[in-house]
Protein backbone atom coordinates (compact mmCIF):
# COMPACT_ATOMS: atom_id res chain seq x y z
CA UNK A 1 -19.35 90.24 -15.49
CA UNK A 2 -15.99 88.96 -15.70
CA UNK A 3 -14.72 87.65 -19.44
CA UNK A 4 -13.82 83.91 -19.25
CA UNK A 5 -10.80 83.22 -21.30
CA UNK A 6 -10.15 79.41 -22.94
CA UNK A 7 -6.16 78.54 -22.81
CA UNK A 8 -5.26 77.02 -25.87
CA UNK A 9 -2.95 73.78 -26.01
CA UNK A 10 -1.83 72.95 -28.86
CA UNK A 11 -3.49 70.39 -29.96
CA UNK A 12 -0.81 67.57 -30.64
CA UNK A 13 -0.13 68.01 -27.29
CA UNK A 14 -3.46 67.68 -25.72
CA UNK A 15 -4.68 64.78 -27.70
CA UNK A 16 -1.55 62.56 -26.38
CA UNK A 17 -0.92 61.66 -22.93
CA UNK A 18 2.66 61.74 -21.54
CA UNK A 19 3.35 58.05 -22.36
CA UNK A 20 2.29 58.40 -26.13
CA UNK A 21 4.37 61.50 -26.15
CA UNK A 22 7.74 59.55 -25.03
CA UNK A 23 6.70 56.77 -27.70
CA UNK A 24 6.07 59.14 -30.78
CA UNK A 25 9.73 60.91 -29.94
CA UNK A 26 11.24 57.54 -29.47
CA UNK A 27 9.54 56.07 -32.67
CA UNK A 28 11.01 59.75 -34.30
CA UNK A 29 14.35 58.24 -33.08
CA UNK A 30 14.24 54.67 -34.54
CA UNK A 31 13.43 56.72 -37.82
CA UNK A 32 16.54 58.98 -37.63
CA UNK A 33 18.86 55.75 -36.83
CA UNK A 34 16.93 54.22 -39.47
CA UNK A 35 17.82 56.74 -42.28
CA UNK A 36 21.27 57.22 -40.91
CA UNK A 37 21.63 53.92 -41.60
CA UNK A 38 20.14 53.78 -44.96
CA UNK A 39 22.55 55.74 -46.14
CA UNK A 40 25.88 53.92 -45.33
CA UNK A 41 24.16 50.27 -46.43
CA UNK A 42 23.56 49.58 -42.58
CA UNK A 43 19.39 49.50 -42.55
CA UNK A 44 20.19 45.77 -40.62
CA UNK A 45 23.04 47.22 -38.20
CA UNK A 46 20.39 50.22 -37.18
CA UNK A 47 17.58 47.77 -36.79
CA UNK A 48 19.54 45.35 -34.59
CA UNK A 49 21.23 47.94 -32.54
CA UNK A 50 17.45 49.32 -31.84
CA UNK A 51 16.36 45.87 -30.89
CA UNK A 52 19.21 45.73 -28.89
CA UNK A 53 18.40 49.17 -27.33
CA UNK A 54 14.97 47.64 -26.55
CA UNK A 55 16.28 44.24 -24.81
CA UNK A 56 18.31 46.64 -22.71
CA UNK A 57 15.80 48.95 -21.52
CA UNK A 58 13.15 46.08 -20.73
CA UNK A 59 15.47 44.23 -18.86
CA UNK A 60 16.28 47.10 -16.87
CA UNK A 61 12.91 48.43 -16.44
CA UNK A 62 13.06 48.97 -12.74
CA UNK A 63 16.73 50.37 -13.34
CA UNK A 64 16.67 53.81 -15.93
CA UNK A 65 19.92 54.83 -14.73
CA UNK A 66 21.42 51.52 -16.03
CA UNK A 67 20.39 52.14 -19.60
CA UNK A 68 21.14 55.99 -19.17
CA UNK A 69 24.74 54.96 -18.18
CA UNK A 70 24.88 52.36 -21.12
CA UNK A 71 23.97 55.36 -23.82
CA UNK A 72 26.82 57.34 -22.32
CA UNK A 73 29.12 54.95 -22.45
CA UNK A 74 28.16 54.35 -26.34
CA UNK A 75 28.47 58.46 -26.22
CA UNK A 76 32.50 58.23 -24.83
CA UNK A 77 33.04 55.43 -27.03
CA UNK A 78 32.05 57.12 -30.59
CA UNK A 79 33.44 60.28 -29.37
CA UNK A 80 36.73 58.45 -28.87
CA UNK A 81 37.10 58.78 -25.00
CA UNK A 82 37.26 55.61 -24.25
CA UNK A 83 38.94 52.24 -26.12
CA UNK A 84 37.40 49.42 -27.27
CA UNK A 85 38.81 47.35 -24.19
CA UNK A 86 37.82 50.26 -21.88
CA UNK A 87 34.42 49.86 -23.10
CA UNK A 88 34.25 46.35 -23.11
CA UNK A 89 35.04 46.19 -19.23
CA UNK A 90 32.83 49.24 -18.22
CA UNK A 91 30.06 47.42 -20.29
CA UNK A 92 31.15 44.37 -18.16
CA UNK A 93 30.67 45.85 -14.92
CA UNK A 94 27.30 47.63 -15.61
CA UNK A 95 25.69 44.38 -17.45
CA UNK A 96 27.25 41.96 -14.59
CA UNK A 97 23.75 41.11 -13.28
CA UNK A 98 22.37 40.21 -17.12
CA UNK A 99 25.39 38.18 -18.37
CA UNK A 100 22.91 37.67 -21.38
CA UNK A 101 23.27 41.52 -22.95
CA UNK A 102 27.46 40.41 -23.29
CA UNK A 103 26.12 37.78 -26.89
CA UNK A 104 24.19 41.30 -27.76
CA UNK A 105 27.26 43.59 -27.16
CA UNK A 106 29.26 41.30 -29.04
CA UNK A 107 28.10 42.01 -32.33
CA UNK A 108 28.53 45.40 -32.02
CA UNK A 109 32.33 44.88 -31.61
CA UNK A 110 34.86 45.54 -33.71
CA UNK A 111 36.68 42.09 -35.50
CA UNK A 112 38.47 40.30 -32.90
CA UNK A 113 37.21 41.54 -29.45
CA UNK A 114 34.77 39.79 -27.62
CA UNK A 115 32.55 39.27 -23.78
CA UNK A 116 31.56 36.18 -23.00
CA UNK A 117 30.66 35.34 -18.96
CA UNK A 118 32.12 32.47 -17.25
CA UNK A 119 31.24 31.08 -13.66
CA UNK A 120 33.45 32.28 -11.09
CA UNK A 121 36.25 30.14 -10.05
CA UNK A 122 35.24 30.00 -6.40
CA UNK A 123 31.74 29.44 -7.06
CA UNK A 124 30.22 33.31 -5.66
CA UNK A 125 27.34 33.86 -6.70
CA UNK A 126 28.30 37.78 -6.45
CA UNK A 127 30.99 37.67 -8.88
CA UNK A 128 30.97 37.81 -12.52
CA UNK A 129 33.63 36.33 -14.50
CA UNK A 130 34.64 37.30 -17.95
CA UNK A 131 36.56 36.56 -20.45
CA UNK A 132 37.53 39.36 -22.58
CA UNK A 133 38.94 38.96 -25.89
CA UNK A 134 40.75 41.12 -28.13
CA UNK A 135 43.17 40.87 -31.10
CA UNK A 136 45.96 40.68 -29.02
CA UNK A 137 45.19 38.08 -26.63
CA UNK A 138 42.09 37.12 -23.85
CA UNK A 139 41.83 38.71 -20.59
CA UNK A 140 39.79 37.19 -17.67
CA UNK A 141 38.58 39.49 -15.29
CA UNK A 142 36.54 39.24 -12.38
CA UNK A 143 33.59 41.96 -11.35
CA UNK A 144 31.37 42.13 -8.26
């Protein structure tokens, strides 16, 4: 008679499915920022940015790679690879579709720098106007 033998899954694991897994580590994130946050004073600047976060990822639901490419972006940015203004514009071209995440971004900024969409001078509907503001001056750009 051959032994039967029981493999053991830990059981954290086998009580959650896949999707409650991804929510408990992203909830273990939010706590992290949270408490990062805490300490330099900025429990409403963590909060926001994680609503933020949210607003992105829901409106680009269908589009994973979008808010992938957003995170790196944040990544070059903190790490000092990119500028403010370089930012700005690549933020620009990856939101062009949802104009409405520039108000969002904006608070985020640093003191004098700004994204605000405008309609296109020639009326296409496939370009994005914007006006980008920094202390030095405003730039208008256009993005397809």
């Amino acid at each position: 008679m051959m032994a039967t033998q029981k493999l053991l899954i830990p059981p954290t694991q086998a009580a959650q499915p896949p999707r409650k897994r991804k929510q408990k580590q992203l909830s273990s994130q939010r706590q992290k920022l949270g408490a990062a946050a805490e300490g330099t004073g900025g429990v409403k600047v963590a909060v926001d940015a994680i609503t933020y976060l949210d607003q992105i990822k829901e409106t680009y639901c269908e589009e994973p790679d979008v808010y992938r490419e957003f995170l790196g972006l944040m990544q070059d940015f903190k790490s000092a690879r990119t500028t403010v203004t370089q930012t700005i514009t690549r933020v620009a071209v990856l939101f062009r579709s949802h104009t409405e995440l520039y108000e969002g971004f904006n608070s985020f900024l640093p003191p004098g720098y700004g994204i605000v969409p405008s309609p296109s001078r020639d009326g296409k509907e496939s370009e994005v106007e914007v006006v980008i503001t920094t202390p030095d001056g405003v730039e208008r750009r256009v993005f397809r």
